[in-house]
PDB file of N, CA and C in Angstrom:
ATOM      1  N   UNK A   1     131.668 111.063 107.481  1.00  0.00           N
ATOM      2  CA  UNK A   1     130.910 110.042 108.177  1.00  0.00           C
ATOM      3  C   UNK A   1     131.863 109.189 108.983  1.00  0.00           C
ATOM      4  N   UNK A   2     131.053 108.114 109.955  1.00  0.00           N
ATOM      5  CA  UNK A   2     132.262 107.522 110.675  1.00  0.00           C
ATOM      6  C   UNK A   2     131.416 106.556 111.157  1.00  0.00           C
ATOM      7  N   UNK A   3     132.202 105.338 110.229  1.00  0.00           N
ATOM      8  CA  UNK A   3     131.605 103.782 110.856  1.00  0.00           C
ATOM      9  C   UNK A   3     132.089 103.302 111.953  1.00  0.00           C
ATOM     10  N   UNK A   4     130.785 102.940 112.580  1.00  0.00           N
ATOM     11  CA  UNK A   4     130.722 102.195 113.542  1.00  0.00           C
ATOM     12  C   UNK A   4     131.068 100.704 113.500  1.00  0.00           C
ATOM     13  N   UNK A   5     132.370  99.986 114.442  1.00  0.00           N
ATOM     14  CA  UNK A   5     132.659  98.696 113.698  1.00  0.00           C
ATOM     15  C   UNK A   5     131.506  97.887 114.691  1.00  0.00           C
ATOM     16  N   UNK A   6     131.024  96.965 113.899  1.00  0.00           N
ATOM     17  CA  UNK A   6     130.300  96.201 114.423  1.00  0.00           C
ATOM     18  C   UNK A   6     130.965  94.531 114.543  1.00  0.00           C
ATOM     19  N   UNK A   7     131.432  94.068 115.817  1.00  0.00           N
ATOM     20  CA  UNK A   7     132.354  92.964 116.159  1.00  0.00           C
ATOM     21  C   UNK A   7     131.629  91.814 116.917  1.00  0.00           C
ATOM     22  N   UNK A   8     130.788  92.068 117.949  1.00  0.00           N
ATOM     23  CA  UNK A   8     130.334  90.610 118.348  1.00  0.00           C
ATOM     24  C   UNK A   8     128.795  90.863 118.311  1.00  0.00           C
ATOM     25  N   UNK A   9     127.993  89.547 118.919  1.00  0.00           N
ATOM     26  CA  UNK A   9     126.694  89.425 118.881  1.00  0.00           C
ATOM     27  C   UNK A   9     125.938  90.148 119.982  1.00  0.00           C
ATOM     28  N   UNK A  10     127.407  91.030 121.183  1.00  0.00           N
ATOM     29  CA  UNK A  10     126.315  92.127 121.799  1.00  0.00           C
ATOM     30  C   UNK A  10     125.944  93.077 121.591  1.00  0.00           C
ATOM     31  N   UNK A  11     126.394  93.697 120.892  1.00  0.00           N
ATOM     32  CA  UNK A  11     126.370  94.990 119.571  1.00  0.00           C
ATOM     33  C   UNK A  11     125.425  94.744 119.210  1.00  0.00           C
ATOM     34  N   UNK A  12     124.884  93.664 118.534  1.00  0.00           N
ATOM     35  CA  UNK A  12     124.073  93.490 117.661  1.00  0.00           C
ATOM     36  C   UNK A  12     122.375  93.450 118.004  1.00  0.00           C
ATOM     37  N   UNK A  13     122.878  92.921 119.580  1.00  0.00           N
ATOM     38  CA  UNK A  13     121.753  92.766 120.188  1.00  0.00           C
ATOM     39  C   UNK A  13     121.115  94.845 120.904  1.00  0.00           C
ATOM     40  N   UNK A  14     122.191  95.205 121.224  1.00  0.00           N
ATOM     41  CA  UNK A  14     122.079  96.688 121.603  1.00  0.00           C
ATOM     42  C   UNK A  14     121.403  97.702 119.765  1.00  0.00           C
ATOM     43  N   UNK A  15     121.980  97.437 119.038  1.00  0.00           N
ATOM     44  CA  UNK A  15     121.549  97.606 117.980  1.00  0.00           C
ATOM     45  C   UNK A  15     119.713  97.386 117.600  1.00  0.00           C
ATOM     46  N   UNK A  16     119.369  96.130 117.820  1.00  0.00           N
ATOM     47  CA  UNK A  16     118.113  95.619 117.968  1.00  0.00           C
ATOM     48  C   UNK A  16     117.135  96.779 118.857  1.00  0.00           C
ATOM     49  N   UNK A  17     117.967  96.170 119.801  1.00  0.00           N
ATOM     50  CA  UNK A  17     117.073  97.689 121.308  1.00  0.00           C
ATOM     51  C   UNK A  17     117.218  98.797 120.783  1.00  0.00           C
ATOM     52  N   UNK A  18     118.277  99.638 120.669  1.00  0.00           N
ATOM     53  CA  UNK A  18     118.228 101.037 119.820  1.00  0.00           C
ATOM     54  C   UNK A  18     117.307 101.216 118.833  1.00  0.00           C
ATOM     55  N   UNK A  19     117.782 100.394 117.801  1.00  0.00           N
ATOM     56  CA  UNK A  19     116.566 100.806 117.002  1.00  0.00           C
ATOM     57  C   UNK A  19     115.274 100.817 117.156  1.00  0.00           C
ATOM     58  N   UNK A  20     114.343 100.337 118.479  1.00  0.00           N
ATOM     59  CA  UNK A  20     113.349  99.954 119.115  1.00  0.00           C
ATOM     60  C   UNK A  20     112.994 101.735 119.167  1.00  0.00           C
ATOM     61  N   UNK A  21     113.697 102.503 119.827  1.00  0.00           N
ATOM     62  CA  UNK A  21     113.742 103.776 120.199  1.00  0.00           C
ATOM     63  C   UNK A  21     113.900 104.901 118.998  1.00  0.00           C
ATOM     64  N   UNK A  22     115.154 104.162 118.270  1.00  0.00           N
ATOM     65  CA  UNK A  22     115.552 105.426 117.253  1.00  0.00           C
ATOM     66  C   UNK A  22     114.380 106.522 116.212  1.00  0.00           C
ATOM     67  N   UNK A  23     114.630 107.214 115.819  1.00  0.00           N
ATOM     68  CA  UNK A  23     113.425 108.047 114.674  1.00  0.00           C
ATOM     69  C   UNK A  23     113.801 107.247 113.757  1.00  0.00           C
ATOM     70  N   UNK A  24     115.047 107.391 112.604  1.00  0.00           N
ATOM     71  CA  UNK A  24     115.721 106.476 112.156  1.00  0.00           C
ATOM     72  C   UNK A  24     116.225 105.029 111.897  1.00  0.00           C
ATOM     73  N   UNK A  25     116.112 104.156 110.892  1.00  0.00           N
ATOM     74  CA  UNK A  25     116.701 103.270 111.331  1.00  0.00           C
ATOM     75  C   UNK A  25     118.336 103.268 111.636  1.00  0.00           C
ATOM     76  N   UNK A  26     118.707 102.233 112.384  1.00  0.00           N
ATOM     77  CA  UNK A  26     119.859 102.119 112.200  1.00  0.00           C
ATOM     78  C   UNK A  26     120.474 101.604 110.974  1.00  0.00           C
ATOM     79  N   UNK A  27     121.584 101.464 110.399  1.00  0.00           N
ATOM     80  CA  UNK A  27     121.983 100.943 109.116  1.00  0.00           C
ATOM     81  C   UNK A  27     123.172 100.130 109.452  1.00  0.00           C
ATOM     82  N   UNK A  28     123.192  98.657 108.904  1.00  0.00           N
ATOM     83  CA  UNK A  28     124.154  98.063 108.782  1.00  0.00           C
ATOM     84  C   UNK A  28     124.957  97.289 107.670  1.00  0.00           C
ATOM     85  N   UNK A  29     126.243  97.736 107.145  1.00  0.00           N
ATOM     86  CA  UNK A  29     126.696  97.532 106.244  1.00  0.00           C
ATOM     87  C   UNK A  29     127.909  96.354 106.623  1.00  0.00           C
ATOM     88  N   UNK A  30     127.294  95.201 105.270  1.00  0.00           N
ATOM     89  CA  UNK A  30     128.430  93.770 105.799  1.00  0.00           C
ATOM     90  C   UNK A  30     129.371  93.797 104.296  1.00  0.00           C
ATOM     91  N   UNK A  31     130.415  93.539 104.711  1.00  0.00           N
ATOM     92  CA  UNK A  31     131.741  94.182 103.851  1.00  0.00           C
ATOM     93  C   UNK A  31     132.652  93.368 103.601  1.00  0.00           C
ATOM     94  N   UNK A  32     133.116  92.899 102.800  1.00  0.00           N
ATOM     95  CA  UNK A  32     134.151  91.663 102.551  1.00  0.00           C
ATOM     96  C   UNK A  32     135.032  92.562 101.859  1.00  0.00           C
ATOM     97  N   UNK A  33     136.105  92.372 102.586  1.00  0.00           N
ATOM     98  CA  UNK A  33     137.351  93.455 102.410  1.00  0.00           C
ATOM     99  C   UNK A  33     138.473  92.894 100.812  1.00  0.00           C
ATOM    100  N   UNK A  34     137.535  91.550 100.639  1.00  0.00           N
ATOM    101  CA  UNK A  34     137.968  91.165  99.410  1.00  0.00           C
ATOM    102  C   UNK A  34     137.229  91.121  98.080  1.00  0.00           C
ATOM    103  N   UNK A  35     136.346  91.928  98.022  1.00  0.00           N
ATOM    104  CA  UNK A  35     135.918  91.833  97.153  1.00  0.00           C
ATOM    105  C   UNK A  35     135.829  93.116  96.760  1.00  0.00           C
ATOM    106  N   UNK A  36     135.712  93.346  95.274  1.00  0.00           N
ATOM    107  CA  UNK A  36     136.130  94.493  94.589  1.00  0.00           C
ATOM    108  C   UNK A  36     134.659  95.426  94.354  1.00  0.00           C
ATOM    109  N   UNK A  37     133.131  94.283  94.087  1.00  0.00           N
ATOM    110  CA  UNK A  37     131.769  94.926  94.601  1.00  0.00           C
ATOM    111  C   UNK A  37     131.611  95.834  95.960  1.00  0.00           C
ATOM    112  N   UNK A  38     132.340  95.260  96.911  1.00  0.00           N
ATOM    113  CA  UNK A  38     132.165  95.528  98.045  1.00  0.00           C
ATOM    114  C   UNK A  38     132.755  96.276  98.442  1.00  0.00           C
ATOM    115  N   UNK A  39     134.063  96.760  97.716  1.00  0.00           N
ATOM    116  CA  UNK A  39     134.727  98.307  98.007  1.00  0.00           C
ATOM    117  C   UNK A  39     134.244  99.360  97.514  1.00  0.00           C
ATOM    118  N   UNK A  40     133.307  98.998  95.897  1.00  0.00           N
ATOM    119  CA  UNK A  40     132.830  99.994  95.390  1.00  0.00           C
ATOM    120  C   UNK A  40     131.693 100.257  96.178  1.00  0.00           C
ATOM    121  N   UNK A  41     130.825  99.422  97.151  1.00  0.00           N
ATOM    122  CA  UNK A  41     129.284  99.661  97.527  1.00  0.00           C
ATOM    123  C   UNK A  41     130.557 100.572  98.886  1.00  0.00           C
ATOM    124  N   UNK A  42     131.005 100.334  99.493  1.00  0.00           N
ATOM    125  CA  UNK A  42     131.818 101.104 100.595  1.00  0.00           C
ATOM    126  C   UNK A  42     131.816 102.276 100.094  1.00  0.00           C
ATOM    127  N   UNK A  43     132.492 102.792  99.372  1.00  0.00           N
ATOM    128  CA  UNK A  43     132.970 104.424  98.609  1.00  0.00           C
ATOM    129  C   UNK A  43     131.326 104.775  98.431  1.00  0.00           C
ATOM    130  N   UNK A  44     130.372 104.299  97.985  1.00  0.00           N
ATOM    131  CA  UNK A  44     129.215 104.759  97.467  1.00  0.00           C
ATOM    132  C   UNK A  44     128.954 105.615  98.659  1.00  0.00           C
ATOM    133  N   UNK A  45     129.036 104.570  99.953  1.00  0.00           N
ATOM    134  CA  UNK A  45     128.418 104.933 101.324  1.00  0.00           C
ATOM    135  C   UNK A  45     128.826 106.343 101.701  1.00  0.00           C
ATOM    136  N   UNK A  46     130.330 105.871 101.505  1.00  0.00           N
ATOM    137  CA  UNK A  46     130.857 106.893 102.416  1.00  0.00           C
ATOM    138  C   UNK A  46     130.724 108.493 101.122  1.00  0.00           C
ATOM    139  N   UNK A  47     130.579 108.159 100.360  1.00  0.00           N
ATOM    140  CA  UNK A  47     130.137 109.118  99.663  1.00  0.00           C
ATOM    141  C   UNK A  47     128.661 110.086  99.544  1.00  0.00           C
ATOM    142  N   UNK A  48     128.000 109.263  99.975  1.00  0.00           N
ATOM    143  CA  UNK A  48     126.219 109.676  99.639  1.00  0.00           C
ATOM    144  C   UNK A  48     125.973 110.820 100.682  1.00  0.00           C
ATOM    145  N   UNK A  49     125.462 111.705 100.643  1.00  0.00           N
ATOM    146  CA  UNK A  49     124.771 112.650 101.621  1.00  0.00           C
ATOM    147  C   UNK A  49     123.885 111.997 102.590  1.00  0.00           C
ATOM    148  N   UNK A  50     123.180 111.014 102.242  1.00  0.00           N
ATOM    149  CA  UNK A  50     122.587 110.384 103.854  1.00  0.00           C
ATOM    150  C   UNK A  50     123.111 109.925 104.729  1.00  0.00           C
ATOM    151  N   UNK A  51     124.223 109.486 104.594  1.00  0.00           N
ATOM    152  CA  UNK A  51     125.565 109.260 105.229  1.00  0.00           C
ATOM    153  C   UNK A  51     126.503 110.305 105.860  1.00  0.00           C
ATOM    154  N   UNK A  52     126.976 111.036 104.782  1.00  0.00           N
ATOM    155  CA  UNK A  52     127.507 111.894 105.237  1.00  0.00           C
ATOM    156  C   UNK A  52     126.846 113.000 106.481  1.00  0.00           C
ATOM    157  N   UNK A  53     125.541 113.755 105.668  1.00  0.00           N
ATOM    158  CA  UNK A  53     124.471 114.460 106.505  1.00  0.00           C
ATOM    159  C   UNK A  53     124.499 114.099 108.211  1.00  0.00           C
ATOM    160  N   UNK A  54     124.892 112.591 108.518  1.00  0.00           N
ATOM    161  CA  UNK A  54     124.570 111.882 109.378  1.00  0.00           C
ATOM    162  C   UNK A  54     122.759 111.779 110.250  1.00  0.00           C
ATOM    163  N   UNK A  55     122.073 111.470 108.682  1.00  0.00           N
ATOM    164  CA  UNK A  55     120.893 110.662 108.802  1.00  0.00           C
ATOM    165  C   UNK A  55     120.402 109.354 109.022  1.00  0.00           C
ATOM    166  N   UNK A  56     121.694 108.587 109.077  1.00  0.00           N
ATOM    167  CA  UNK A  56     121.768 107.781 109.767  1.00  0.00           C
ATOM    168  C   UNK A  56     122.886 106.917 110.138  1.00  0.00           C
ATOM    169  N   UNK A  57     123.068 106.128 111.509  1.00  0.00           N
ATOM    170  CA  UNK A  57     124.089 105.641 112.269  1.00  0.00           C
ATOM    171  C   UNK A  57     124.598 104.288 111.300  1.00  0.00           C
ATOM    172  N   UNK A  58     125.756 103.971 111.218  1.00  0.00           N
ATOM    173  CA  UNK A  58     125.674 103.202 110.219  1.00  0.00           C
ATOM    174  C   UNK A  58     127.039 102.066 110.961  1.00  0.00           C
ATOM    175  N   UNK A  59     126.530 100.887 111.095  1.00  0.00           N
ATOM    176  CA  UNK A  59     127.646 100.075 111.556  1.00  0.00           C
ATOM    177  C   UNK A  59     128.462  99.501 110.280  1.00  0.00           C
ATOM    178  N   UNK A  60     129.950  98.644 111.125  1.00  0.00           N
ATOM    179  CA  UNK A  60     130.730  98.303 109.580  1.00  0.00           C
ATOM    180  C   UNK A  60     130.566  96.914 110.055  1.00  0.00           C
ATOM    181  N   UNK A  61     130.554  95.870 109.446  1.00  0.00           N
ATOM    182  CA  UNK A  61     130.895  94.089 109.967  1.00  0.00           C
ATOM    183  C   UNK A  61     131.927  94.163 108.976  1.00  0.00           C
ATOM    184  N   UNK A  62     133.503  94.037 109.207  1.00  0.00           N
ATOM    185  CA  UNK A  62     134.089  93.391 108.374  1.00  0.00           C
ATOM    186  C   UNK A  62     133.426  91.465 108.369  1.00  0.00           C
ATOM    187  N   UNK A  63     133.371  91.180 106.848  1.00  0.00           N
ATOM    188  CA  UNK A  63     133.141  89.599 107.216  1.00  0.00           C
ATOM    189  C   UNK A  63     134.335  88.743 106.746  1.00  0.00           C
ATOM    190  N   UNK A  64     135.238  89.350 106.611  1.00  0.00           N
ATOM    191  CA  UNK A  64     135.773  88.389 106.476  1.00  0.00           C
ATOM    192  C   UNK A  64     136.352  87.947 108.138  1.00  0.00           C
ATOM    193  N   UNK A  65     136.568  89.200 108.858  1.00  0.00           N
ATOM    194  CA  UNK A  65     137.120  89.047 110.074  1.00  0.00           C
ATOM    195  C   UNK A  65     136.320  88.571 111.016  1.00  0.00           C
ATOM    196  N   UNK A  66     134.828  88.712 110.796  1.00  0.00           N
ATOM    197  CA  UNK A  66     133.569  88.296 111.723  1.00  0.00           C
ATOM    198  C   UNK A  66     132.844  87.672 110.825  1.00  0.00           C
ATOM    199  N   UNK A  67     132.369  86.778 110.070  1.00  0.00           N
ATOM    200  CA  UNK A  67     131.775  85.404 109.474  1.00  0.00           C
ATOM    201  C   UNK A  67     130.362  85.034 110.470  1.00  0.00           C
ATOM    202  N   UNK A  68     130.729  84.515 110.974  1.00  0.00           N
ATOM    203  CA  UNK A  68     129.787  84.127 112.015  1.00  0.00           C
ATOM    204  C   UNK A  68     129.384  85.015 112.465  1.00  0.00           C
ATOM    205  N   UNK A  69     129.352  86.109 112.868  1.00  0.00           N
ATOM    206  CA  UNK A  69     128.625  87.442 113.376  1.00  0.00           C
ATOM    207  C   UNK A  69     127.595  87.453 111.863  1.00  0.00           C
ATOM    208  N   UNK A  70     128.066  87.581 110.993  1.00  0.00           N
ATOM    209  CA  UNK A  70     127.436  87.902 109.527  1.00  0.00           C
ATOM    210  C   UNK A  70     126.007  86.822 109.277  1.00  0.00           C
ATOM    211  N   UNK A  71     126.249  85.588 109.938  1.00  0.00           N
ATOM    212  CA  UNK A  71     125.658  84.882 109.535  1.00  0.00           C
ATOM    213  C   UNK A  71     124.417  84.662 111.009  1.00  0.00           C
ATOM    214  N   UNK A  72     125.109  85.093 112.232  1.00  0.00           N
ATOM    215  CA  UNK A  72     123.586  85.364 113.323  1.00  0.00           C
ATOM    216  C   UNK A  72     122.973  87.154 112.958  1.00  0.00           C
ATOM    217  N   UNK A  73     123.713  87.234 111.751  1.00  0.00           N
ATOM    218  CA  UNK A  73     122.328  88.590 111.387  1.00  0.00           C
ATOM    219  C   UNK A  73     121.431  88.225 110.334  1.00  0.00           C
ATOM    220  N   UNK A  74     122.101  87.239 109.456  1.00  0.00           N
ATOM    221  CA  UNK A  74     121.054  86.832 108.570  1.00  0.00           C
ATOM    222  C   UNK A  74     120.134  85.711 109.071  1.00  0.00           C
ATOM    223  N   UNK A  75     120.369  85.074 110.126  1.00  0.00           N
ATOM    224  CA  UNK A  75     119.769  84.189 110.786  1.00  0.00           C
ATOM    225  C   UNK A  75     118.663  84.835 111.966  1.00  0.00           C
ATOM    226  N   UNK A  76     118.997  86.428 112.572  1.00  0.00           N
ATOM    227  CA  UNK A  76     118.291  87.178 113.888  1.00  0.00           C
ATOM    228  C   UNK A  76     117.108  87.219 112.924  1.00  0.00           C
ATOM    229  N   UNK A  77     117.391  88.064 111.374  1.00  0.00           N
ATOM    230  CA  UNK A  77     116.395  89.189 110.537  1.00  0.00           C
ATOM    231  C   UNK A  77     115.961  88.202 109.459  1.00  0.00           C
ATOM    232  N   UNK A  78     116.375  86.740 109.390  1.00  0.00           N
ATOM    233  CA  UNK A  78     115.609  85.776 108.253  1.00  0.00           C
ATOM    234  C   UNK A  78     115.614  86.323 107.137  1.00  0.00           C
ATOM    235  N   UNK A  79     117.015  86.779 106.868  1.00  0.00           N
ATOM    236  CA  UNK A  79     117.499  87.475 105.509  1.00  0.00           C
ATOM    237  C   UNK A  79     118.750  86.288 104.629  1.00  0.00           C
ATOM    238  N   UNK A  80     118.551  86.366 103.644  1.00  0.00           N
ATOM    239  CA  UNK A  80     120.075  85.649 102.914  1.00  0.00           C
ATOM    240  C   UNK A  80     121.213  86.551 103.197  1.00  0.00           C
ATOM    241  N   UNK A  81     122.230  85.363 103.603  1.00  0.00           N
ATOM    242  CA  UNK A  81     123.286  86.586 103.864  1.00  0.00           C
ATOM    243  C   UNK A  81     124.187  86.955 102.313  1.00  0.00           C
ATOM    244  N   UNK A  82     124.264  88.197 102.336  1.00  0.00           N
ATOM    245  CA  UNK A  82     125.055  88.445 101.192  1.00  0.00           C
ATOM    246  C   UNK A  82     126.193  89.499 101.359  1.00  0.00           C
ATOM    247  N   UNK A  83     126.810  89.815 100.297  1.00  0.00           N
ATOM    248  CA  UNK A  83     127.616  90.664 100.451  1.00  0.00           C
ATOM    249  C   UNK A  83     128.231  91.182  98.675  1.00  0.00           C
ATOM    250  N   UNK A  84     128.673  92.736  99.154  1.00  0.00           N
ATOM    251  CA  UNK A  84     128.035  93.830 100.166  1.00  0.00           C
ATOM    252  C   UNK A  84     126.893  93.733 100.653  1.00  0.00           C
ATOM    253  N   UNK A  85     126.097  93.535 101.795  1.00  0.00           N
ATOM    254  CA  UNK A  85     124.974  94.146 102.040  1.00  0.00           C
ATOM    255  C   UNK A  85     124.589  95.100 103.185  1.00  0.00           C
ATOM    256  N   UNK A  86     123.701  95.853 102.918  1.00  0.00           N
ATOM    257  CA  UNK A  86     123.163  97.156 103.501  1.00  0.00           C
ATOM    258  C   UNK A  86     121.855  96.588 104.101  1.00  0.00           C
ATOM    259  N   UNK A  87     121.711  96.686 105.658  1.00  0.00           N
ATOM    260  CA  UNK A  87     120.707  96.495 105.810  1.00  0.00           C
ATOM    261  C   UNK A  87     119.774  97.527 107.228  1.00  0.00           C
ATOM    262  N   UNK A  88     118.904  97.728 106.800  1.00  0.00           N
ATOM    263  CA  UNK A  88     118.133  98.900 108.241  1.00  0.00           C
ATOM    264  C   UNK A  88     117.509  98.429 109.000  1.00  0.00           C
ATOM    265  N   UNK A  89     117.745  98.387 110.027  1.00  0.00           N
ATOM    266  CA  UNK A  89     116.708  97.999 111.226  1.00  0.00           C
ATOM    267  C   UNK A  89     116.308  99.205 111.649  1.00  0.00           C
ATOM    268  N   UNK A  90     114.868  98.770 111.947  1.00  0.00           N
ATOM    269  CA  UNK A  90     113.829  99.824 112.903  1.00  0.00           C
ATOM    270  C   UNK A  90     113.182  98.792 113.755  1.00  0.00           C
ATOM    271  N   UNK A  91     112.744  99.381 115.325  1.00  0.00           N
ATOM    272  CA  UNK A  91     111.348  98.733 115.902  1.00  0.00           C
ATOM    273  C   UNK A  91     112.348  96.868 115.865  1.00  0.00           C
ATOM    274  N   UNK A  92     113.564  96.560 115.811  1.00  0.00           N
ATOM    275  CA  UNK A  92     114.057  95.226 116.569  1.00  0.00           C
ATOM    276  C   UNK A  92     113.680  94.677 115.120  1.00  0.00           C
ATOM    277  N   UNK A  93     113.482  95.078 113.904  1.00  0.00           N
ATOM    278  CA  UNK A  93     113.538  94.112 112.353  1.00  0.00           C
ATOM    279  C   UNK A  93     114.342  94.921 111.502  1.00  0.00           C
ATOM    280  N   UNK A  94     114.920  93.813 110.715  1.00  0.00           N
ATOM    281  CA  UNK A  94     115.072  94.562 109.248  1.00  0.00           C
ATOM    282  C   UNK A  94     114.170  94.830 107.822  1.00  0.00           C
ATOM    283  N   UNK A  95     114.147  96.540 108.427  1.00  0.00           N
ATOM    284  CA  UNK A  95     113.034  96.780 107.204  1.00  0.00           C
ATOM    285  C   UNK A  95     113.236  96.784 106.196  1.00  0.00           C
ATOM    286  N   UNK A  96     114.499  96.572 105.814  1.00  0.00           N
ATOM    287  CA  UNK A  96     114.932  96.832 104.132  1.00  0.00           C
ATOM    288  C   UNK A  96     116.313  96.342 104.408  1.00  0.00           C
ATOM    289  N   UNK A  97     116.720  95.623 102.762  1.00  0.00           N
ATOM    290  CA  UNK A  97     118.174  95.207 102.856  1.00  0.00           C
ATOM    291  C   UNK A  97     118.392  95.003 101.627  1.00  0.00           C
ATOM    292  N   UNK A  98     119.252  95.712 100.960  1.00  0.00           N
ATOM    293  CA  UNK A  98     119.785  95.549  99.902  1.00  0.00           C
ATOM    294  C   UNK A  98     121.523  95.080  99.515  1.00  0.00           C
ATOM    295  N   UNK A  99     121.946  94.563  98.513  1.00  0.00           N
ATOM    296  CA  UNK A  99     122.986  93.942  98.294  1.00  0.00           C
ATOM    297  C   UNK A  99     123.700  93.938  96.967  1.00  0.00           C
ATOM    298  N   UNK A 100     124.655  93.708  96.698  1.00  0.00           N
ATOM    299  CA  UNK A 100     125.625  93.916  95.863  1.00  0.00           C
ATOM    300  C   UNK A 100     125.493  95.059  94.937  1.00  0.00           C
ATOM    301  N   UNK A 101     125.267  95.256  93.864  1.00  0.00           N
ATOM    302  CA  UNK A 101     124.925  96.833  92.975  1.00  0.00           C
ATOM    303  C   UNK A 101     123.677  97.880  93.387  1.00  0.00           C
ATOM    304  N   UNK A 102     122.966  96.872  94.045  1.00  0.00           N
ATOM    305  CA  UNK A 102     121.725  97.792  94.168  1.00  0.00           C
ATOM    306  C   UNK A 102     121.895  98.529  95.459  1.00  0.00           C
ATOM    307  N   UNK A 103     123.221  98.503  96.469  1.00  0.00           N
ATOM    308  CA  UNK A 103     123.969  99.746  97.233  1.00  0.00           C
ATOM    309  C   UNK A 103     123.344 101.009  96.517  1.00  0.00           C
ATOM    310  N   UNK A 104     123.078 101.681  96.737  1.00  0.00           N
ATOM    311  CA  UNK A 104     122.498 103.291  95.618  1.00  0.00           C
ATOM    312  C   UNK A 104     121.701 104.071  96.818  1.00  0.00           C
ATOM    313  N   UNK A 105     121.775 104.956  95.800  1.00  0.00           N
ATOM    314  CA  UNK A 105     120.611 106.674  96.861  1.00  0.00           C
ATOM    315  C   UNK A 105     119.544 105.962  96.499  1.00  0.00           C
ATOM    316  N   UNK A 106     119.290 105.512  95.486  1.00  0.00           N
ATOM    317  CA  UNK A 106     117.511 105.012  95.269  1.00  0.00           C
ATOM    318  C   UNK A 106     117.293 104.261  97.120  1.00  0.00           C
ATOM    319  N   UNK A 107     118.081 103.391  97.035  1.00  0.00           N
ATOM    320  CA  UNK A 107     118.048 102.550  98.498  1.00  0.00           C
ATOM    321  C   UNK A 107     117.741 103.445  99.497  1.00  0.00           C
ATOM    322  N   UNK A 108     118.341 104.198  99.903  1.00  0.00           N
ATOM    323  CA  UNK A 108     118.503 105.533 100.644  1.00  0.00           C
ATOM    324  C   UNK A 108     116.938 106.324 100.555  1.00  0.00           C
ATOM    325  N   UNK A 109     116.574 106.175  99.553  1.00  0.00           N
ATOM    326  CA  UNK A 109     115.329 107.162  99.042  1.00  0.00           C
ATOM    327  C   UNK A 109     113.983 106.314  99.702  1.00  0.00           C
ATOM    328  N   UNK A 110     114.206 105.031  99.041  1.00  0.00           N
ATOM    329  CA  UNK A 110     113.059 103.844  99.127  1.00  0.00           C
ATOM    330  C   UNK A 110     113.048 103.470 101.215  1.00  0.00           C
ATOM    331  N   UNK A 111     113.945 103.934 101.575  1.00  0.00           N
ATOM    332  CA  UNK A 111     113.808 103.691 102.984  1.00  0.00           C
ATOM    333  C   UNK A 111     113.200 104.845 103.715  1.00  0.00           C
ATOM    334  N   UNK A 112     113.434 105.816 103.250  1.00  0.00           N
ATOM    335  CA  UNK A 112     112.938 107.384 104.195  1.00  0.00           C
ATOM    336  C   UNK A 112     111.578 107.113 103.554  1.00  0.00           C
ATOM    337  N   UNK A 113     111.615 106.678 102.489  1.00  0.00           N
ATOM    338  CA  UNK A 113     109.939 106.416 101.760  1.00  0.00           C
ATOM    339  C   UNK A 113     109.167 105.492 102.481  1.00  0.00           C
ATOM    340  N   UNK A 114     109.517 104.864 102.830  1.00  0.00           N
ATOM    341  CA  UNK A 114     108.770 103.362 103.911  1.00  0.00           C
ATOM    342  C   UNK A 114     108.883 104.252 104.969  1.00  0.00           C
ATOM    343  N   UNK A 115     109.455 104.683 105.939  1.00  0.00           N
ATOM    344  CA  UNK A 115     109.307 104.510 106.838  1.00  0.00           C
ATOM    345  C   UNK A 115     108.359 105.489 107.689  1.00  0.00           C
TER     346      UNK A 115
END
């Protein structure tokens, strides 16, 4: 697999539009390079077959390096910001977002299931 880094708020906004179009959502994963949850939800990613398969596009936010990027996504999608968190946009929302342990294939499963 191969993350996409996700760095300022025009990305984010192209992201929005894409997913307007995509079959798929897009997936975005926010990552604090210090925390030891957040390396394990990383390895999960890059481990899982929906990922790998490349079923779906998956951006990276480092936050510790982008903060404020982290915080106009939880502010665009009226989500708490957390971390690790995984979150999918489809259709310009986030349809699903999960965070710290609950990273998993269930997540993965419960989204192809919605959508």
């Amino acid at each position: 697999m191969s993350w996409i880094p996700l760095q300022d708020e025009n990305q984010l906004n192209e992201i929005i539009e894409r997913s307007k179009k995509a079959e798929l959502p897009l997936a975005i994963f926010k990552h604090s390079t210090r925390c030891g949850v957040s390396a394990g939800a990383k390895m999960y990613i890059e481990d899982s077959q929906a990922f790998k398969g490349g079923s779906f596009e998956i951006y990276y936010l480092d936050l510790i390096a982008n903060r404020s990027l982290s915080n106009k996504i939880a502010e665009t999608f009226d989500i708490k910001h957390e971390s690790p968190q995984l979150l999918f946009i489809k259709d310009g929302d986030c349809v699903y977002d999960v965070s710290h342990h609950n990273v998993s294939g269930r997540s993965f499963k419960k989204v192809l299931n919605f959508i």
